[in-house]
PDB file of N, CA and C in Angstrom:
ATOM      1  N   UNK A   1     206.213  95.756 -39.729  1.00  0.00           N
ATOM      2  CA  UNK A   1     207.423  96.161 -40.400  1.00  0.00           C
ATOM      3  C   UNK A   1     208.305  94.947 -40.658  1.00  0.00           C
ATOM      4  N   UNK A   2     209.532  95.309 -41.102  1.00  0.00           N
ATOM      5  CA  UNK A   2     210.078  94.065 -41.553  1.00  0.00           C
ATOM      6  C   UNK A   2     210.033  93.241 -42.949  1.00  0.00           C
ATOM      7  N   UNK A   3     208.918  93.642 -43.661  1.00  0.00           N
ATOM      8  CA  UNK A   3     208.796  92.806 -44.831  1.00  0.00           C
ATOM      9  C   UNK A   3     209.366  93.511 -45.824  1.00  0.00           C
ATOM     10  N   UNK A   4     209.821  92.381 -46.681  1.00  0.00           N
ATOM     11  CA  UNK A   4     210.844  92.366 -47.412  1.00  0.00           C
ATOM     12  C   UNK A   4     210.171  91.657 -48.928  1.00  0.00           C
ATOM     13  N   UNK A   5     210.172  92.816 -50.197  1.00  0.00           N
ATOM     14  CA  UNK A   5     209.572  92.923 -51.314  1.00  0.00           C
ATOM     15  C   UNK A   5     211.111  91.791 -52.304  1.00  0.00           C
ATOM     16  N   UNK A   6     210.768  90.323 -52.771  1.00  0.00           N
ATOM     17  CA  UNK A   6     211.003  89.855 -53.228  1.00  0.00           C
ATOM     18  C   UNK A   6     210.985  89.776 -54.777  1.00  0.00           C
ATOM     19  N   UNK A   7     212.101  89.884 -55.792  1.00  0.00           N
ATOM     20  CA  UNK A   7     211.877  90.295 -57.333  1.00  0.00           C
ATOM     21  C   UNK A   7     211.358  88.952 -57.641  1.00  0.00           C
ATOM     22  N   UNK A   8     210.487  88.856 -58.324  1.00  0.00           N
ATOM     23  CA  UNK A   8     210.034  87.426 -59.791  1.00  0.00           C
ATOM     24  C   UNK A   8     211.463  86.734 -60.085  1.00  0.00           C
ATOM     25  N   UNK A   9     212.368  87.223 -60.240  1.00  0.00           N
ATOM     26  CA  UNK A   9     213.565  86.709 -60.868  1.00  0.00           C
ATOM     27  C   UNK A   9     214.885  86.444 -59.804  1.00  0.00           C
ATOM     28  N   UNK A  10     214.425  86.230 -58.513  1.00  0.00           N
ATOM     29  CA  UNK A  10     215.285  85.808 -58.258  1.00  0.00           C
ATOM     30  C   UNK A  10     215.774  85.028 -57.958  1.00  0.00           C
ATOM     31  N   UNK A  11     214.943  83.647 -58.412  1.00  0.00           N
ATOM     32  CA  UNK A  11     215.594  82.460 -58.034  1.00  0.00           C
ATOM     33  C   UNK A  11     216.369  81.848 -59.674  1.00  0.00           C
ATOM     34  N   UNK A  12     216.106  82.663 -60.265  1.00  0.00           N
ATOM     35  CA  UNK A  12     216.896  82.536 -61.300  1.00  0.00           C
ATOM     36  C   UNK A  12     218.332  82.910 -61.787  1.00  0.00           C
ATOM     37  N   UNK A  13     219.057  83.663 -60.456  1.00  0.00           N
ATOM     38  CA  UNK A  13     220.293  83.757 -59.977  1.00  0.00           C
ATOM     39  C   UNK A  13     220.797  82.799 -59.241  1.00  0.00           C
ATOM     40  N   UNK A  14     220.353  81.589 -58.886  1.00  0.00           N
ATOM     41  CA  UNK A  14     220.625  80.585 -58.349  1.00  0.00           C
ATOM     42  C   UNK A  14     220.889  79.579 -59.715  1.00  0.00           C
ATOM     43  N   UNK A  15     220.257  79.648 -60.505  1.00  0.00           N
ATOM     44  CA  UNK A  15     220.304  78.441 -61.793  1.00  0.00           C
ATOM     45  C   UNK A  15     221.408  78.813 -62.587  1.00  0.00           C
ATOM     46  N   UNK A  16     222.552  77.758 -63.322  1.00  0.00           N
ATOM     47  CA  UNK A  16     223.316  78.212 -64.213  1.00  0.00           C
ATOM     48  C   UNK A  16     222.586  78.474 -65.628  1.00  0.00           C
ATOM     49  N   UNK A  17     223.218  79.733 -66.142  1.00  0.00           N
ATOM     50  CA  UNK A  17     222.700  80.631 -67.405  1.00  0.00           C
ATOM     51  C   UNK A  17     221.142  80.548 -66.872  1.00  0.00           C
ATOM     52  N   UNK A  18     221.072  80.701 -66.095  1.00  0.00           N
ATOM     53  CA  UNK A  18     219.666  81.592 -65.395  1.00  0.00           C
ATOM     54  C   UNK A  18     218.340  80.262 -65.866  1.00  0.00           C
ATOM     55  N   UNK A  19     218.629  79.189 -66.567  1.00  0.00           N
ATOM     56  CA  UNK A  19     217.963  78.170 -66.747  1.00  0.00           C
ATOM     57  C   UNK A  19     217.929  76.794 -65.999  1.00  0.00           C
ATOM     58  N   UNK A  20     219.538  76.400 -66.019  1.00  0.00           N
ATOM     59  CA  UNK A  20     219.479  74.948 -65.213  1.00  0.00           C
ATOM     60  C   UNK A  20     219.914  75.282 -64.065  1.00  0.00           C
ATOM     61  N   UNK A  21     219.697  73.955 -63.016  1.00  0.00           N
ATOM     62  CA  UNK A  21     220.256  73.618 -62.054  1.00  0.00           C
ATOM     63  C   UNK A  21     221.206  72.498 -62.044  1.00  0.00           C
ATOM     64  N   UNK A  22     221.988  72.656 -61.088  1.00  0.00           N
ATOM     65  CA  UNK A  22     223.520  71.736 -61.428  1.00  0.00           C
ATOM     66  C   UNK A  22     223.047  70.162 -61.887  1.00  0.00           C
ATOM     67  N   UNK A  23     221.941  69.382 -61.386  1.00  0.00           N
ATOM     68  CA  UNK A  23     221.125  68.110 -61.573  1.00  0.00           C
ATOM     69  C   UNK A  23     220.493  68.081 -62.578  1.00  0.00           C
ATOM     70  N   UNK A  24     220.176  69.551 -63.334  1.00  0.00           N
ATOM     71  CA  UNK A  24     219.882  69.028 -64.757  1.00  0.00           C
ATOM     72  C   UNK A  24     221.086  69.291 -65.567  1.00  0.00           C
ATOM     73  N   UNK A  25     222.168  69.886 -65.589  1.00  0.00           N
ATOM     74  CA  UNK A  25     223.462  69.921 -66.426  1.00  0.00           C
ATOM     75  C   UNK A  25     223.478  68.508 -66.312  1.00  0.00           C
ATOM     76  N   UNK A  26     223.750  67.571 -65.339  1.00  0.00           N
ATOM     77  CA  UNK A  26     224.799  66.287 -64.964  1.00  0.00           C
ATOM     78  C   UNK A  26     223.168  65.426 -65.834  1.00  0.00           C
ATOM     79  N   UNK A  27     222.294  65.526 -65.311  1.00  0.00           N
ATOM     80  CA  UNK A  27     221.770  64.585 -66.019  1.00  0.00           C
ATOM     81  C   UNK A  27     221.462  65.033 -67.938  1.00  0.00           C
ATOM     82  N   UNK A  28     221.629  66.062 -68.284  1.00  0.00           N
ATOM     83  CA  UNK A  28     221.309  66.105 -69.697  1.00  0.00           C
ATOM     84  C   UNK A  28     223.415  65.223 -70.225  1.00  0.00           C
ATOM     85  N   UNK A  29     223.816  66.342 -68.961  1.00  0.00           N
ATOM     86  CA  UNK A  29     225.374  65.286 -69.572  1.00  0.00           C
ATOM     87  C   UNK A  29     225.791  64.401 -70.007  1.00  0.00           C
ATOM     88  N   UNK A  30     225.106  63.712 -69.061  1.00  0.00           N
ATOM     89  CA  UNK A  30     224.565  62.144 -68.383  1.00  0.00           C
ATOM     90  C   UNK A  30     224.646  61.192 -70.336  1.00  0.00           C
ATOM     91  N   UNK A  31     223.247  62.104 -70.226  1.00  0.00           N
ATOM     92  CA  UNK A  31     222.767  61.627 -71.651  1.00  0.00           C
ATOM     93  C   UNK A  31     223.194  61.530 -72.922  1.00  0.00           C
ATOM     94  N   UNK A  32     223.825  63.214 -72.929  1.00  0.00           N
ATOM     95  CA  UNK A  32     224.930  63.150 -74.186  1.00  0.00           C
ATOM     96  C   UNK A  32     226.511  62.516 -74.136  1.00  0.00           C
ATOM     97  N   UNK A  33     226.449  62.200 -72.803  1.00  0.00           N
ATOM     98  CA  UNK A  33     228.020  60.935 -72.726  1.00  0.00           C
ATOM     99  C   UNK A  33     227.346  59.691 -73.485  1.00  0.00           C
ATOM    100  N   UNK A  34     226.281  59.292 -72.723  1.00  0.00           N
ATOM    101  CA  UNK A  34     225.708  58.003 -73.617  1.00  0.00           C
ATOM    102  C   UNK A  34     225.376  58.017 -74.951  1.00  0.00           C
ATOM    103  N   UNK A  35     225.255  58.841 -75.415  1.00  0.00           N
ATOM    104  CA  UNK A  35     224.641  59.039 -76.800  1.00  0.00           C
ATOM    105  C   UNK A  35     225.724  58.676 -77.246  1.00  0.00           C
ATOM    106  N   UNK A  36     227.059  59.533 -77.141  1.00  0.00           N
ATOM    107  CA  UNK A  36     228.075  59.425 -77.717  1.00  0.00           C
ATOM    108  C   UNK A  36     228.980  58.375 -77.927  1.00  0.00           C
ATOM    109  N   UNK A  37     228.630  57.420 -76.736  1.00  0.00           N
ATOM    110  CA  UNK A  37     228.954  55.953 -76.471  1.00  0.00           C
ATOM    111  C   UNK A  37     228.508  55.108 -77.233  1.00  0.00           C
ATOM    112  N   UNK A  38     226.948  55.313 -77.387  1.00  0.00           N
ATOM    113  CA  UNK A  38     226.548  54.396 -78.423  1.00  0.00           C
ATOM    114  C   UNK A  38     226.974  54.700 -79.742  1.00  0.00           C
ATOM    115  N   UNK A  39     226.844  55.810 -80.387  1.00  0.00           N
ATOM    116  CA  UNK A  39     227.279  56.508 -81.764  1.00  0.00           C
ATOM    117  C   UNK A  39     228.807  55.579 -82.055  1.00  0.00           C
ATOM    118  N   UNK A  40     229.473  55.809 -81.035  1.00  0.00           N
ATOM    119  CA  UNK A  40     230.938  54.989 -81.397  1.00  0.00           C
ATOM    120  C   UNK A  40     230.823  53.382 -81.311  1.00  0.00           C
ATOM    121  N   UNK A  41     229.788  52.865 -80.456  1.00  0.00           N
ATOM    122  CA  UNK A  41     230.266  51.484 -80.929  1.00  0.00           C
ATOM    123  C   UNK A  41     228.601  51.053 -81.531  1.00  0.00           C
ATOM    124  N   UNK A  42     227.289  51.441 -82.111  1.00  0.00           N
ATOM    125  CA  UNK A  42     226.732  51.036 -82.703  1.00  0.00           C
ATOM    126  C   UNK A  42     226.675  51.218 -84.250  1.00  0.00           C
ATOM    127  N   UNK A  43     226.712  50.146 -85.157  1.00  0.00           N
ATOM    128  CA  UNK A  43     226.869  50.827 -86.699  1.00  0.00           C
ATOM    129  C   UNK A  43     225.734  51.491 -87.141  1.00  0.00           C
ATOM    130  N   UNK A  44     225.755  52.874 -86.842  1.00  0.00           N
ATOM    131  CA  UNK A  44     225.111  54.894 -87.053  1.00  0.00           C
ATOM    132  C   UNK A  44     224.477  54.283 -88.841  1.00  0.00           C
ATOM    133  N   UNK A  45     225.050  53.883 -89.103  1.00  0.00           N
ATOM    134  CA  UNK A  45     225.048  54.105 -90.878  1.00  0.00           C
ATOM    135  C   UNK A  45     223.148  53.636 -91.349  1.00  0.00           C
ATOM    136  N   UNK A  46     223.001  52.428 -90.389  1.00  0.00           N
ATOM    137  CA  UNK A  46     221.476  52.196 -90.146  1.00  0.00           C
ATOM    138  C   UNK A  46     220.722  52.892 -90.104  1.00  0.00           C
ATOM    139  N   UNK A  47     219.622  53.358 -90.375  1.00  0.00           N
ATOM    140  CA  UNK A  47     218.766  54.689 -89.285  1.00  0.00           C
ATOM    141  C   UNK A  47     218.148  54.579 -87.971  1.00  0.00           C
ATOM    142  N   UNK A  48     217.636  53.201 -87.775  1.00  0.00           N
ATOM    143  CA  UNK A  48     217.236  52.495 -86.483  1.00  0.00           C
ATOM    144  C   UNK A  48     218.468  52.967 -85.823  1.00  0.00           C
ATOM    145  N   UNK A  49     219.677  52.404 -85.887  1.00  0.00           N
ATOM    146  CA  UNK A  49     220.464  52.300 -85.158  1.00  0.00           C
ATOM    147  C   UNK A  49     220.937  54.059 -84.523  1.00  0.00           C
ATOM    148  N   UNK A  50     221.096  54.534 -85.873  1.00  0.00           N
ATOM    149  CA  UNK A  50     221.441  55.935 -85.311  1.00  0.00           C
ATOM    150  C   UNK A  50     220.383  56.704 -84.243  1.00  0.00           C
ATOM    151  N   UNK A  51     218.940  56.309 -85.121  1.00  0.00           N
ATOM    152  CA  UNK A  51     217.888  56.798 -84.059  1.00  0.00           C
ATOM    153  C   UNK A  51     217.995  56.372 -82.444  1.00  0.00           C
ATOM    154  N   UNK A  52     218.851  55.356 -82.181  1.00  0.00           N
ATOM    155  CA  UNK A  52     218.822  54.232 -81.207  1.00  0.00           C
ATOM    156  C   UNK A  52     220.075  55.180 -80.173  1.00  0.00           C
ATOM    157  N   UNK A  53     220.980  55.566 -81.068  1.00  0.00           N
ATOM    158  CA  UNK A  53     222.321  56.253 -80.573  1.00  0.00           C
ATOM    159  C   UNK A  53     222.005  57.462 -79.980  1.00  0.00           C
ATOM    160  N   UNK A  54     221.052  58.423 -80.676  1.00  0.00           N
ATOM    161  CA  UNK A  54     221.021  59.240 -79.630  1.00  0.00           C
ATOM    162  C   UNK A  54     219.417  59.746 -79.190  1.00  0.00           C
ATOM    163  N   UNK A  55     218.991  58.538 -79.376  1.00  0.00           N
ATOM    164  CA  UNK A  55     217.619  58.583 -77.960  1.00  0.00           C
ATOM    165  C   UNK A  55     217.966  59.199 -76.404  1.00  0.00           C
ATOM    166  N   UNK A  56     219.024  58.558 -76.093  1.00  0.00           N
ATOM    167  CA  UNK A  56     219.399  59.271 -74.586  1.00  0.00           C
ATOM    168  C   UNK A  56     219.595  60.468 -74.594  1.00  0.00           C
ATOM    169  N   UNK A  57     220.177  61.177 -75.388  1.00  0.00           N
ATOM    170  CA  UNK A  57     220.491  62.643 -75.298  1.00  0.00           C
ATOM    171  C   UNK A  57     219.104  63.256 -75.636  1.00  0.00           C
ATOM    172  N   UNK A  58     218.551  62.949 -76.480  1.00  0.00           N
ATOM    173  CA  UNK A  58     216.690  63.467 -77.120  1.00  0.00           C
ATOM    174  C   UNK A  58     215.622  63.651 -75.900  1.00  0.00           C
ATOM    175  N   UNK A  59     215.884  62.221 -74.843  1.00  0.00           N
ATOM    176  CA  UNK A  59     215.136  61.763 -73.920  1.00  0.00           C
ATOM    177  C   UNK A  59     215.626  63.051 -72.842  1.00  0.00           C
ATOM    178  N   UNK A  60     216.775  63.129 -72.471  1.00  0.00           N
ATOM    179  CA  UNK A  60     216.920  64.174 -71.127  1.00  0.00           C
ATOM    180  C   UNK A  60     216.849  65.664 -71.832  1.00  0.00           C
ATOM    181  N   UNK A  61     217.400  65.521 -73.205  1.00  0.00           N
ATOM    182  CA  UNK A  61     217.396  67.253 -73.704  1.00  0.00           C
ATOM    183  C   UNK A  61     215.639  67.445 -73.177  1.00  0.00           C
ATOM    184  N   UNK A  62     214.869  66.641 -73.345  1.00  0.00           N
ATOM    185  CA  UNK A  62     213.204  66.559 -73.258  1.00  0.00           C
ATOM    186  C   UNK A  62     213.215  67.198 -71.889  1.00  0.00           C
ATOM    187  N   UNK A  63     213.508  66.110 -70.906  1.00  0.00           N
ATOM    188  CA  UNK A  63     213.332  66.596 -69.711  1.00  0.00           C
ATOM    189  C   UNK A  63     213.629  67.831 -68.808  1.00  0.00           C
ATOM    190  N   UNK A  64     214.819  68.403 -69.452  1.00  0.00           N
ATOM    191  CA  UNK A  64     215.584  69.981 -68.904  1.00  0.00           C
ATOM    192  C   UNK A  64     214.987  70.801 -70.289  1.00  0.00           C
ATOM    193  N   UNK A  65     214.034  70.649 -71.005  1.00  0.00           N
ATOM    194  CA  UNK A  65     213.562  71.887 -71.370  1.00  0.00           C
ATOM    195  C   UNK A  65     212.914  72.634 -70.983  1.00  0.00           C
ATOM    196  N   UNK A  66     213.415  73.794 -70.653  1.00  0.00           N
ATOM    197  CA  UNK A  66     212.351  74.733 -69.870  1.00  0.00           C
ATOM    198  C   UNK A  66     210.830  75.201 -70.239  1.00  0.00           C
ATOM    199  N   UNK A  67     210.240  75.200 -69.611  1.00  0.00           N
ATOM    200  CA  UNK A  67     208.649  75.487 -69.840  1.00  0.00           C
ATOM    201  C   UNK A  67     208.503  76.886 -69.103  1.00  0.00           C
ATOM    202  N   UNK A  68     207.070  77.594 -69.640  1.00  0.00           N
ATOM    203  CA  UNK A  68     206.972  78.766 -68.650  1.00  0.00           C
ATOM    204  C   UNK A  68     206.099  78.211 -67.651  1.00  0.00           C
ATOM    205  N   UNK A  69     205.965  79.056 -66.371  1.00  0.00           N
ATOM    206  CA  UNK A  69     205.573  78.771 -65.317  1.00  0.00           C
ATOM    207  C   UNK A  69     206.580  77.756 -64.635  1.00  0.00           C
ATOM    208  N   UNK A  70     206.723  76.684 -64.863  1.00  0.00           N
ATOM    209  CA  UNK A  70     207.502  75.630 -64.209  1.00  0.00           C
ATOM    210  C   UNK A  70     209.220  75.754 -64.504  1.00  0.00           C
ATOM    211  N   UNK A  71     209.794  75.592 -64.275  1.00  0.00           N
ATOM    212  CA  UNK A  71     211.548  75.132 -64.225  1.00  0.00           C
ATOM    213  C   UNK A  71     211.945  74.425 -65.474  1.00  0.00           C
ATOM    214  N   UNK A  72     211.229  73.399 -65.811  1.00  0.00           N
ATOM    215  CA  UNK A  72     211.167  72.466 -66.603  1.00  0.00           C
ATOM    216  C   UNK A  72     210.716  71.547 -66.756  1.00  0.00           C
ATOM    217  N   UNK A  73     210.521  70.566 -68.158  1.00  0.00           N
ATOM    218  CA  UNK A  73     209.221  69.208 -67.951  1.00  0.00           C
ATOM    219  C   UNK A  73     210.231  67.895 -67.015  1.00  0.00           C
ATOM    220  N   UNK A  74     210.503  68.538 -66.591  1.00  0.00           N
ATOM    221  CA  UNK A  74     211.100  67.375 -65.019  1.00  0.00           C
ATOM    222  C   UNK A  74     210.590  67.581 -64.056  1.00  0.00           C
ATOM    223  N   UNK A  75     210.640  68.874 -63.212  1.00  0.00           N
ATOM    224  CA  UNK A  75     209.659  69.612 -62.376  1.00  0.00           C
ATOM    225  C   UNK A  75     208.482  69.269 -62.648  1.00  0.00           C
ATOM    226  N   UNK A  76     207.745  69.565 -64.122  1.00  0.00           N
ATOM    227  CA  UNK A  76     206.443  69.276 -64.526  1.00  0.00           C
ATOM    228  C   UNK A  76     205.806  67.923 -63.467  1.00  0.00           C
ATOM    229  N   UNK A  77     206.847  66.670 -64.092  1.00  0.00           N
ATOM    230  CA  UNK A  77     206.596  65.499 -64.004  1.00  0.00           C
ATOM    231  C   UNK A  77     206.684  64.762 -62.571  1.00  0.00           C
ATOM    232  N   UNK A  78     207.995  65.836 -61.726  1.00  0.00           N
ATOM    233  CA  UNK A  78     207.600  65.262 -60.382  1.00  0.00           C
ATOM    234  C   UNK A  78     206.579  66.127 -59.533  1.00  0.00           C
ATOM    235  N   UNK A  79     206.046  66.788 -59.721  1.00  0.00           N
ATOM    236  CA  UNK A  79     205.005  67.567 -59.300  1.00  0.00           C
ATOM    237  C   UNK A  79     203.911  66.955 -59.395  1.00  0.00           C
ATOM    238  N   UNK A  80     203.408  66.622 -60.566  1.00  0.00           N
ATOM    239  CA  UNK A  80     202.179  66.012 -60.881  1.00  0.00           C
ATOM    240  C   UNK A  80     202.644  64.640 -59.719  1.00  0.00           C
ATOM    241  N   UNK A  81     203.631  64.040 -60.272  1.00  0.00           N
ATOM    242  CA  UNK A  81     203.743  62.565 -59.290  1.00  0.00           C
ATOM    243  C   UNK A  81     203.692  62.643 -57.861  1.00  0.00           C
ATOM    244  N   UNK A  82     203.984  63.923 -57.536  1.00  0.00           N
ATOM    245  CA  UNK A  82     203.869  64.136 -56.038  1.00  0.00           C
ATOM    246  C   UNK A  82     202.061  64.792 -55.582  1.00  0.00           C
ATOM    247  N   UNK A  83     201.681  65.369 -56.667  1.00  0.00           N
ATOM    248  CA  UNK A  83     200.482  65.770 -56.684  1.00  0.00           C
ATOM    249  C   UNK A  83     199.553  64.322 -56.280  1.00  0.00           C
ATOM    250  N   UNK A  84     199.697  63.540 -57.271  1.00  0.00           N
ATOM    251  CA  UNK A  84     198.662  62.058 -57.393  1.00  0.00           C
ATOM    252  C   UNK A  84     199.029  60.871 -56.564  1.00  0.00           C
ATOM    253  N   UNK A  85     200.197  61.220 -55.794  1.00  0.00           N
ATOM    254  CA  UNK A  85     200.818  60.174 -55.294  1.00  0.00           C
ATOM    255  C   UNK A  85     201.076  60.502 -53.271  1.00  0.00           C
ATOM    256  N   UNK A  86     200.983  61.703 -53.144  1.00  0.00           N
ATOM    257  CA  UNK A  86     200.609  61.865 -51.381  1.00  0.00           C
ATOM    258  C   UNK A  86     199.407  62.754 -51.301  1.00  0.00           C
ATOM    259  N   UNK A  87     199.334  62.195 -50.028  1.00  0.00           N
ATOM    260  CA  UNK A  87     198.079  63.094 -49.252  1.00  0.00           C
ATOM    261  C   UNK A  87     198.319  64.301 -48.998  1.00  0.00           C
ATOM    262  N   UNK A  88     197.125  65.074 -49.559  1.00  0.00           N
ATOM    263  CA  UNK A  88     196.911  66.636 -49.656  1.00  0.00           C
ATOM    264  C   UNK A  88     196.313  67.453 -48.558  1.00  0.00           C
ATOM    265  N   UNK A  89     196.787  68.255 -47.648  1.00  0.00           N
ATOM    266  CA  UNK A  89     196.128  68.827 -46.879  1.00  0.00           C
ATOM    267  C   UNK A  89     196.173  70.114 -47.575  1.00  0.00           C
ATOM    268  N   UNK A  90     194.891  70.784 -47.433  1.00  0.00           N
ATOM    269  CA  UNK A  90     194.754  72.540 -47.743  1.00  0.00           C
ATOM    270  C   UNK A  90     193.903  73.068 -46.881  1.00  0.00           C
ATOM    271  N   UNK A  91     194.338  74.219 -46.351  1.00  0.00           N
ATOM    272  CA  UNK A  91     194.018  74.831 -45.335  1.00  0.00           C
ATOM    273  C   UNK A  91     193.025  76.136 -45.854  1.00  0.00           C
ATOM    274  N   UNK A  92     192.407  76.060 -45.614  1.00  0.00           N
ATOM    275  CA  UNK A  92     191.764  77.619 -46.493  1.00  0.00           C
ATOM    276  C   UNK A  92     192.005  78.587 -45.157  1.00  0.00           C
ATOM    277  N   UNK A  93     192.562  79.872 -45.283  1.00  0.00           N
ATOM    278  CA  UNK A  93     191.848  80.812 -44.539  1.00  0.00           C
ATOM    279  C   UNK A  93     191.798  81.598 -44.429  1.00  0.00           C
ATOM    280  N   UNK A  94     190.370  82.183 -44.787  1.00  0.00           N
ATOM    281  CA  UNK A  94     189.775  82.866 -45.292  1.00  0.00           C
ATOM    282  C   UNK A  94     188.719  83.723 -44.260  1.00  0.00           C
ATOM    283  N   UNK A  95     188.517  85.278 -44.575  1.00  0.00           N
ATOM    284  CA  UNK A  95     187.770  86.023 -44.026  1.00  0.00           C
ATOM    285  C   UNK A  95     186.231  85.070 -42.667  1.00  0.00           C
ATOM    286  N   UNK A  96     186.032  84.111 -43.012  1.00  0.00           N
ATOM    287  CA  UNK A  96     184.667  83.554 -42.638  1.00  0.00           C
ATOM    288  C   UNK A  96     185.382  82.427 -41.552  1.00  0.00           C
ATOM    289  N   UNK A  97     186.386  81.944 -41.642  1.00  0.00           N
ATOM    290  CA  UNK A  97     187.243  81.038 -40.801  1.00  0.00           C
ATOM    291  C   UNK A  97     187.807  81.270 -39.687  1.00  0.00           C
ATOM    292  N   UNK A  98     187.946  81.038 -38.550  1.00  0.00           N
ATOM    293  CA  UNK A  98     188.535  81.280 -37.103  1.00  0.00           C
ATOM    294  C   UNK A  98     190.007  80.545 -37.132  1.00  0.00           C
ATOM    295  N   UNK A  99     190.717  80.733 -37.027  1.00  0.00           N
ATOM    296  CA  UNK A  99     192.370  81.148 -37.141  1.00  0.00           C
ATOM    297  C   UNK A  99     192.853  79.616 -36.237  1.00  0.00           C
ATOM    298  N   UNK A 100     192.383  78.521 -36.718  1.00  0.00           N
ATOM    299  CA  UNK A 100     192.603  77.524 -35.266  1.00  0.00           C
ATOM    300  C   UNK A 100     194.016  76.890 -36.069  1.00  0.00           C
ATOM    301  N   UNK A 101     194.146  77.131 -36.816  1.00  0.00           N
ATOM    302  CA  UNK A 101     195.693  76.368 -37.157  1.00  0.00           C
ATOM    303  C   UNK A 101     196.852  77.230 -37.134  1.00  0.00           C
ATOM    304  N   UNK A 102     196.656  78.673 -36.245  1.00  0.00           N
ATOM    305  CA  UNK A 102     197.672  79.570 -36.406  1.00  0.00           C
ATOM    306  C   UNK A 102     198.573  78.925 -35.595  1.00  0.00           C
ATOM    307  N   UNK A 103     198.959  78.055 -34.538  1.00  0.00           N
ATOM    308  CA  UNK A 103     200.624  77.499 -34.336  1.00  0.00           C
ATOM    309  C   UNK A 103     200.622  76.951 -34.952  1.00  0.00           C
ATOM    310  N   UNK A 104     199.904  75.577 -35.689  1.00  0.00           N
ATOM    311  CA  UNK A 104     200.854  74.786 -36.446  1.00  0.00           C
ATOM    312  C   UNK A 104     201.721  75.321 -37.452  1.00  0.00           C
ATOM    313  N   UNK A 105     202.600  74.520 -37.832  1.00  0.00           N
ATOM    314  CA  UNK A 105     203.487  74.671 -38.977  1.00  0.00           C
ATOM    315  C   UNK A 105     202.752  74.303 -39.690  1.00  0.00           C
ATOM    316  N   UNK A 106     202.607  74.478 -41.057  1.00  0.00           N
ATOM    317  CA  UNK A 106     202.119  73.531 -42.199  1.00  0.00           C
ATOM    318  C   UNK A 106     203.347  73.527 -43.361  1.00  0.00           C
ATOM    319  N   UNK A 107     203.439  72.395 -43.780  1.00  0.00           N
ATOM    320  CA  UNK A 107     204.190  72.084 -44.795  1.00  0.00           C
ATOM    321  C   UNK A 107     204.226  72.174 -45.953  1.00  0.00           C
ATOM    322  N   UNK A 108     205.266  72.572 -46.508  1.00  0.00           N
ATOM    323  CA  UNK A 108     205.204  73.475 -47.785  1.00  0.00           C
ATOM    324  C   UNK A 108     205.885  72.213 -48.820  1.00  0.00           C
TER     325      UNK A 108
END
């Protein structure tokens, strides 16, 4: 007894407008402060240059776009990096297996 039936959607009451988290507002912010920085003191009238002005805002709007399955291609990207970059333990256990890691903790 005791268990407790969790909705699909509820960690999406934690995110503002049910999409970001406060670290992707500040960093897409981040980006469109800079954009806007450059726009005012690089001469825009160029196309290089304008392209140049708001790369930063293009670059993080990229990163806080939401994807399905994942949060967003930021999540995507530190996942994989955490995927290829530490050591993986997986525990299988399964019907045919004897239960020898039931105290440990394992890390999530």
């Amino acid at each position: 007894m005791g268990r407790f039936l969790i909705p699909a959607n509820s960690k999406k009451s934690l995110l503002l407008f049910g999409l970001f988290n406060s670290f992707d507002m500040i960093l897409f912010g981040s980006g469109i402060g800079v954009s806007m920085i450059l726009i005012a003191i690089l001469p825009v009238e160029q196309m290089t240059m304008s392209f140049l002005a708001i790369t930063p805002a293009l670059i993080t709007g990229f990163l806080v776009f939401p994807v399905p399955n994942y949060h967003n291609v930021l999540t995507i990207i530190l996942s994989a990096l955490a995927f290829f970059t530490q050591n993986q333990k997986f525990i299988w256990k399964g019907w045919c297996v004897l239960d020898e890691y039931k105290d440990q903790k394992i890390k999530e």
